[in-house]
C-alpha atoms as a PDB file:
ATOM      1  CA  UNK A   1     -14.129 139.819 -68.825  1.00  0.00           C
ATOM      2  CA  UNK A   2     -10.937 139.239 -71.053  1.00  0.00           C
ATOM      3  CA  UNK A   3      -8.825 142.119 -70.420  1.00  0.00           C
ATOM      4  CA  UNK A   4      -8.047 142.161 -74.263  1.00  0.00           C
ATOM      5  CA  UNK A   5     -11.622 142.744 -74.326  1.00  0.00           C
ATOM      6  CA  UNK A   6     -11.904 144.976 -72.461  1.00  0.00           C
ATOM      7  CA  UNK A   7      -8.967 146.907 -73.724  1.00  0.00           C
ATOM      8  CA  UNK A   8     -10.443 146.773 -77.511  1.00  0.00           C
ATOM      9  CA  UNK A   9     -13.844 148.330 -75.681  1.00  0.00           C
ATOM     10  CA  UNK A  10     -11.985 151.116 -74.120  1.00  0.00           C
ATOM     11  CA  UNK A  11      -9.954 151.936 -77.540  1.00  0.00           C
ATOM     12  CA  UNK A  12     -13.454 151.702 -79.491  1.00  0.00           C
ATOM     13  CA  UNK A  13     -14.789 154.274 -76.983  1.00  0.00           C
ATOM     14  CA  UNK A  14     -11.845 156.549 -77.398  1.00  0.00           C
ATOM     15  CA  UNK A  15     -12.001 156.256 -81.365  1.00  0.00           C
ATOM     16  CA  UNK A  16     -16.189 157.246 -80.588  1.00  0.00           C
ATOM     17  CA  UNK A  17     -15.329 160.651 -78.699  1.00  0.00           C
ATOM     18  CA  UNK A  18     -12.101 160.961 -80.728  1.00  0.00           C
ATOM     19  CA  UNK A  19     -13.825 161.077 -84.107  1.00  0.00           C
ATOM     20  CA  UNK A  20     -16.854 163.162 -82.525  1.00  0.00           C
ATOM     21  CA  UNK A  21     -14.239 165.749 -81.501  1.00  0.00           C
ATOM     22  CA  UNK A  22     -13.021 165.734 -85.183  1.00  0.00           C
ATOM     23  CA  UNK A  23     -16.659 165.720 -85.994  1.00  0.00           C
ATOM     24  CA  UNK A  24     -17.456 169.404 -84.261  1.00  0.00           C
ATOM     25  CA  UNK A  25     -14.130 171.023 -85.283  1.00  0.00           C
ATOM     26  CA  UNK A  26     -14.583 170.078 -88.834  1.00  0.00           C
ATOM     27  CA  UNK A  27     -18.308 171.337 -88.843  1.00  0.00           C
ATOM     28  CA  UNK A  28     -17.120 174.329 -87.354  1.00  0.00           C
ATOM     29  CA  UNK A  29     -14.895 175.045 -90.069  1.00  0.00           C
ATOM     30  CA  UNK A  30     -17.188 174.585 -92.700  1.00  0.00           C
ATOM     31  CA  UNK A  31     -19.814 177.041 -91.332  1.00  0.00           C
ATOM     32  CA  UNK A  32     -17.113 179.444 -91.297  1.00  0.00           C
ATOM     33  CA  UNK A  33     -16.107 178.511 -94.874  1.00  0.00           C
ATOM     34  CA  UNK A  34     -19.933 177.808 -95.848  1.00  0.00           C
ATOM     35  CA  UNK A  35     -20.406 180.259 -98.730  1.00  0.00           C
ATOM     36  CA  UNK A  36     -16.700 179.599-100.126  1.00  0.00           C
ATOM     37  CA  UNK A  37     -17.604 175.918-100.363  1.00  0.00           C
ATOM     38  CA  UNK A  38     -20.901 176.710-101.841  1.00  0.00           C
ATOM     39  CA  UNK A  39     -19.464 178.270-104.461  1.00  0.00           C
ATOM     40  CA  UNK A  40     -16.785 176.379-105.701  1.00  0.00           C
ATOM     41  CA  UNK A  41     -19.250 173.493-104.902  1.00  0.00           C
ATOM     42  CA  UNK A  42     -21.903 175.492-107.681  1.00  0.00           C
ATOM     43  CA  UNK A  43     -18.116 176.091-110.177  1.00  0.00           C
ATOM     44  CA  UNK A  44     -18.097 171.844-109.701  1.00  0.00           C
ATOM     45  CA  UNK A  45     -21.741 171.350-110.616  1.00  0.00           C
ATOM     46  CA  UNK A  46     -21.451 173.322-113.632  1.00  0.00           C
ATOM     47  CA  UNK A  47     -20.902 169.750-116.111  1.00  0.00           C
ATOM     48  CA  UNK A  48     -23.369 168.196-114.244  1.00  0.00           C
ATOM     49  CA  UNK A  49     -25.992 170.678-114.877  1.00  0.00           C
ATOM     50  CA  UNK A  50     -25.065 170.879-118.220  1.00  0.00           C
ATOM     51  CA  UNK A  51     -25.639 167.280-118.603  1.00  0.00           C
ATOM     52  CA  UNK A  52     -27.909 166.415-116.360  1.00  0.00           C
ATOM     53  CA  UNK A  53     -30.422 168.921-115.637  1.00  0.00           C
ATOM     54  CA  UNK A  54     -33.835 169.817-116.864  1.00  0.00           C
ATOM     55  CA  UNK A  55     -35.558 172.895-118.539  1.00  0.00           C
ATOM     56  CA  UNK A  56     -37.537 174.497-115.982  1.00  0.00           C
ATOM     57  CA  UNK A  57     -41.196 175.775-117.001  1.00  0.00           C
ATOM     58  CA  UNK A  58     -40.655 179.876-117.464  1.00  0.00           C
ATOM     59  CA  UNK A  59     -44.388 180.424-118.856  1.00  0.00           C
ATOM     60  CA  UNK A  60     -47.923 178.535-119.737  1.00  0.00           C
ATOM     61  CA  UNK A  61     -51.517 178.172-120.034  1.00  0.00           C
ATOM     62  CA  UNK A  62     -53.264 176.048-118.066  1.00  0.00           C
ATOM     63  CA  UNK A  63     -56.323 174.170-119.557  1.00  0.00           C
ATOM     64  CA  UNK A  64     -59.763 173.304-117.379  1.00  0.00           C
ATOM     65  CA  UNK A  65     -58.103 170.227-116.998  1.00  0.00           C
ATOM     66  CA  UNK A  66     -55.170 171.684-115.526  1.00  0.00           C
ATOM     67  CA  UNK A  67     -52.903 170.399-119.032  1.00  0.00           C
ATOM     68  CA  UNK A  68     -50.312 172.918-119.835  1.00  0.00           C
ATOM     69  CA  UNK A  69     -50.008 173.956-123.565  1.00  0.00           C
ATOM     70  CA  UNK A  70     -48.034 177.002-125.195  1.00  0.00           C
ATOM     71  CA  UNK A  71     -45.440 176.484-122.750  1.00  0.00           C
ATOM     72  CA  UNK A  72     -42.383 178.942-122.937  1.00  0.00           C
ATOM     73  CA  UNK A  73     -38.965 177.302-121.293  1.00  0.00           C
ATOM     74  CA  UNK A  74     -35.826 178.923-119.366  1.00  0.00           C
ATOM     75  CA  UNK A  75     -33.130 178.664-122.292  1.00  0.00           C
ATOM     76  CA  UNK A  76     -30.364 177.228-119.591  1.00  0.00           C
ATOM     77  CA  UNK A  77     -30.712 173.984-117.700  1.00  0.00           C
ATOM     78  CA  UNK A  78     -31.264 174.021-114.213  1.00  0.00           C
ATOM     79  CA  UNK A  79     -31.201 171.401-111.221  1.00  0.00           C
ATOM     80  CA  UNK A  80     -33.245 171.325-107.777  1.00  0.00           C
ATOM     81  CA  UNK A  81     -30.713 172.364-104.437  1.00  0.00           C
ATOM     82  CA  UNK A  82     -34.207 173.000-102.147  1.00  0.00           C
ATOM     83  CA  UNK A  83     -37.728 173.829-102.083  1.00  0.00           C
ATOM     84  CA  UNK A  84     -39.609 176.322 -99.392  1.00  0.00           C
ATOM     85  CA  UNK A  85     -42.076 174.697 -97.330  1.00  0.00           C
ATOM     86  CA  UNK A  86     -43.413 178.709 -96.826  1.00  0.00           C
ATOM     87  CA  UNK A  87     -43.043 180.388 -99.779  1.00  0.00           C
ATOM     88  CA  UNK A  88     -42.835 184.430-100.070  1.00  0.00           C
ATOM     89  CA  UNK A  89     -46.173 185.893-100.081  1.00  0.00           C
ATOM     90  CA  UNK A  90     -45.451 187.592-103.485  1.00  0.00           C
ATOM     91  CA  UNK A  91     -42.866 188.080-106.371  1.00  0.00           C
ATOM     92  CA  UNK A  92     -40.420 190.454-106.269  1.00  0.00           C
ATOM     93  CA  UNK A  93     -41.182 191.607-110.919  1.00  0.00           C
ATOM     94  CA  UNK A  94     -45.175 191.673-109.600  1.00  0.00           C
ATOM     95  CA  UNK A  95     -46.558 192.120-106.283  1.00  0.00           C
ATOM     96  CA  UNK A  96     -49.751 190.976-107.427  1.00  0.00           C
ATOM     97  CA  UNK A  97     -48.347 187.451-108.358  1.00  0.00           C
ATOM     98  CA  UNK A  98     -48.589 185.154-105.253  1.00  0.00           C
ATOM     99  CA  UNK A  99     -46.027 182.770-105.047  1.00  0.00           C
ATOM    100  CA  UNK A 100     -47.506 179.282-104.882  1.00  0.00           C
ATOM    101  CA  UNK A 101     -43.627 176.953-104.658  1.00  0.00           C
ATOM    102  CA  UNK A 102     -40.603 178.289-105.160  1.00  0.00           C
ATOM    103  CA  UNK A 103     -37.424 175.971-105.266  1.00  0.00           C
ATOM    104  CA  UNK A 104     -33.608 176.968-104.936  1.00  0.00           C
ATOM    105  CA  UNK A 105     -31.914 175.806-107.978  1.00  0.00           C
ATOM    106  CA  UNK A 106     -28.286 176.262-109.912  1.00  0.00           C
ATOM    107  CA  UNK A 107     -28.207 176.799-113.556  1.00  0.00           C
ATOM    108  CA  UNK A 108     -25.720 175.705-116.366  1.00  0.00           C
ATOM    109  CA  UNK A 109     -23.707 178.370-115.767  1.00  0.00           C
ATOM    110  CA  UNK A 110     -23.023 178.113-112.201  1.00  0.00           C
ATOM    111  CA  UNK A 111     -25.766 180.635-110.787  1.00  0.00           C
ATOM    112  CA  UNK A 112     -27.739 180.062-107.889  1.00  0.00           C
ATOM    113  CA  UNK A 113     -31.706 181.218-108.274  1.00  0.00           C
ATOM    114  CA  UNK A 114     -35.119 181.133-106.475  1.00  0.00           C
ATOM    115  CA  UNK A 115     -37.729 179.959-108.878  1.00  0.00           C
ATOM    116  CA  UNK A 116     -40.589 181.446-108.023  1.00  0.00           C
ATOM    117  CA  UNK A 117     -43.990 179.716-109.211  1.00  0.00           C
ATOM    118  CA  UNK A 118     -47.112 181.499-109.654  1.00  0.00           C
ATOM    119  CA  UNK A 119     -50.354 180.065-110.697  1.00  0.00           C
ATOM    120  CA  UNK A 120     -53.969 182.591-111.406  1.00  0.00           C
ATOM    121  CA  UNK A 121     -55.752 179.407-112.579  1.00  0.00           C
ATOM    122  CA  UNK A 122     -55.192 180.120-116.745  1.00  0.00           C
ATOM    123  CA  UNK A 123     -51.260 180.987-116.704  1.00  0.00           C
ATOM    124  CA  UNK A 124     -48.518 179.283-114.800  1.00  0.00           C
ATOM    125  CA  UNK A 125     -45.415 181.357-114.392  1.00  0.00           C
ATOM    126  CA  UNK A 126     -42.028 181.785-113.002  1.00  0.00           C
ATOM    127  CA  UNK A 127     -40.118 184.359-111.790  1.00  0.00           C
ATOM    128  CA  UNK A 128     -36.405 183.282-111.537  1.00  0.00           C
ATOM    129  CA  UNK A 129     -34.912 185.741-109.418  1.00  0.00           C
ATOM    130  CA  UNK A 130     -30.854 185.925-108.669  1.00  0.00           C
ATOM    131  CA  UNK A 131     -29.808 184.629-105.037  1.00  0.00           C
ATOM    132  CA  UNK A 132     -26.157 184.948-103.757  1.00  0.00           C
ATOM    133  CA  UNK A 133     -24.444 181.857-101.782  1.00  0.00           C
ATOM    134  CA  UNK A 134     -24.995 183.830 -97.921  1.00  0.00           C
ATOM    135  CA  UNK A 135     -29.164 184.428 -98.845  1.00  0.00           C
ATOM    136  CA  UNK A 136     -28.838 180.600-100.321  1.00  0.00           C
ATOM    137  CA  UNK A 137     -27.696 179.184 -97.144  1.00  0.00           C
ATOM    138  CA  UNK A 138     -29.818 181.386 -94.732  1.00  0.00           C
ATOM    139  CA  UNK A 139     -32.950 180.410 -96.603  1.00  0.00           C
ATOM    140  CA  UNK A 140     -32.439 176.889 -97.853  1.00  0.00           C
ATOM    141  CA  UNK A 141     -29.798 175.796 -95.539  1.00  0.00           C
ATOM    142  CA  UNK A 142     -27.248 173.259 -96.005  1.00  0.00           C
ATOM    143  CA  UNK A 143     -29.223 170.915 -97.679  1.00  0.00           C
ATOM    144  CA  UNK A 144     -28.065 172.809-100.531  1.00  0.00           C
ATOM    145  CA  UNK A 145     -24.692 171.332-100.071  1.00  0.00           C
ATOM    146  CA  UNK A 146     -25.459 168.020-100.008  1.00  0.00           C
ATOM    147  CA  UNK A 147     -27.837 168.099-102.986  1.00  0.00           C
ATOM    148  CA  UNK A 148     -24.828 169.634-105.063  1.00  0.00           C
ATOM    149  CA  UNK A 149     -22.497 167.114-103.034  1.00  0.00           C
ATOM    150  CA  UNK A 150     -25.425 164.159-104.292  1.00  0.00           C
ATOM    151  CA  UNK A 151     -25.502 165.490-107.931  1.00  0.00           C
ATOM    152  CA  UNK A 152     -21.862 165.783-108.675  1.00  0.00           C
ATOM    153  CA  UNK A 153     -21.741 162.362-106.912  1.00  0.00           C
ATOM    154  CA  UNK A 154     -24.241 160.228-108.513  1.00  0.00           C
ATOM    155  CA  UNK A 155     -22.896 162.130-112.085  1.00  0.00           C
ATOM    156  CA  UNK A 156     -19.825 160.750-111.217  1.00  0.00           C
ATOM    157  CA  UNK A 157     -20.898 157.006-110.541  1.00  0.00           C
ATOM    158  CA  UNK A 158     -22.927 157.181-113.732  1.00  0.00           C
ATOM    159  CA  UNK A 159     -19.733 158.119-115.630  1.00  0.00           C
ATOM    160  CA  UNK A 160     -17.749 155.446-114.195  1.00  0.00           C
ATOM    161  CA  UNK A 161     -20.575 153.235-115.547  1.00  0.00           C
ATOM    162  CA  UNK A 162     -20.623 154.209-118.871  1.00  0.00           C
ATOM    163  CA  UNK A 163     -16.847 153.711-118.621  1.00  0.00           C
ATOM    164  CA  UNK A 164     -17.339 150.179-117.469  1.00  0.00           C
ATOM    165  CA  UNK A 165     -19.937 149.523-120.203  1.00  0.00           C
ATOM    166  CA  UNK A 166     -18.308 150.537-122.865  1.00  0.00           C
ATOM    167  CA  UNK A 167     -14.742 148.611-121.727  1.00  0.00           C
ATOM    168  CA  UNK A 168     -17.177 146.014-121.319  1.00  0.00           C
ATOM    169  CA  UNK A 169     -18.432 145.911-124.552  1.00  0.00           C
ATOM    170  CA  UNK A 170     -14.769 146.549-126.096  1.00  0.00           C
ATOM    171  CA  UNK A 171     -13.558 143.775-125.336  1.00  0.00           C
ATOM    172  CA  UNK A 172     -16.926 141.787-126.310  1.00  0.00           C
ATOM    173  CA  UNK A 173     -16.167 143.077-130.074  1.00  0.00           C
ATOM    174  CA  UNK A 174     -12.421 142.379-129.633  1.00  0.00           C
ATOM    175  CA  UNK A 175     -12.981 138.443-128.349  1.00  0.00           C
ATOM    176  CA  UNK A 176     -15.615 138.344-131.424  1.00  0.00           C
ATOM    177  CA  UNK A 177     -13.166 139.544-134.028  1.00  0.00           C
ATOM    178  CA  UNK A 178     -10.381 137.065-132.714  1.00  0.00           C
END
């Protein structure tokens, strides 16, 4: 073999366990930072939310068809972080209440919550109960981070879009009125 070869092998493998290293420390550093970076993560999200989200179901009654009508809404936007695969057995305002999905989400104002659905067969409700960044991450795990990481992200591409759109179309109008 060339030994230019094999010397551009050799630095390839050193770049592999050099960037592995860096890999570990840096993942290290973040689960001791976790809940910081959660949080100013959450203070980031806050626009996006605001734009972006959705109005999450708070009350209804369900039809025999299962339709919803005389739904009641959450008056702040929300978006998804995670959803429980085993939700809690009950809710925490009424034992009685099983929980049938409950999903971690962050609100408009930079708040982390469990959203906790319920469902007797006539009324649908939720029980959004407060959840602080350490329970957040020990329940829902770091997923969390990346869906905030995804959110401001995509946000962010869809700005720059708009922004290319509208230059786009500026100088359409401008080449027109020439």
């Amino acid at each position: 073999m060339d030994p230019i070869v094999e010397q551009g092998f050799d630095r390839l493998l050193d770049i592999i366990k050099e960037t592995k290293a860096k890999q570990q420390e840096t993942s290290e550093l973040i689960i001791h930072e976790d809940k910081v970076l959660l949080e100013k993560m959450l203070s980031a999200v806050v626009p996006v939310v605001e734009a972006a989200g959705s109005l999450f179901l708070e009350k209804a009654k369900q039809d025999t068809k299962g339709d919803l009508y005389d739904q009641k809404y959450y008056p702040e936007k929300m978006i998804i972080l995670g959803k429980t695969e085993s939700p809690a057995s009950f809710r925490p305002d009424d034992p009685k209440k099983k929980v049938t999905q409950q999903f971690c989400v962050a609100s408009e104002k930079g708040e982390l919550f469990e959203l906790m659905f319920s469902n007797d067969g006539f009324v649908v409700d939720t029980y959004a109960s407060p959840l602080s960044a350490e329970d957040a991450l020990d329940f829902y795990g770091y997923d969390i981070l990346y869906m905030l990481y995804s959110a401001i992200r995509e946000y962010a591409l869809a700005e720059e879009d708009v922004l290319e759109a509208l230059s786009l179309t500026l100088g359409y109008l401008q080449q027109k009125s020439d």
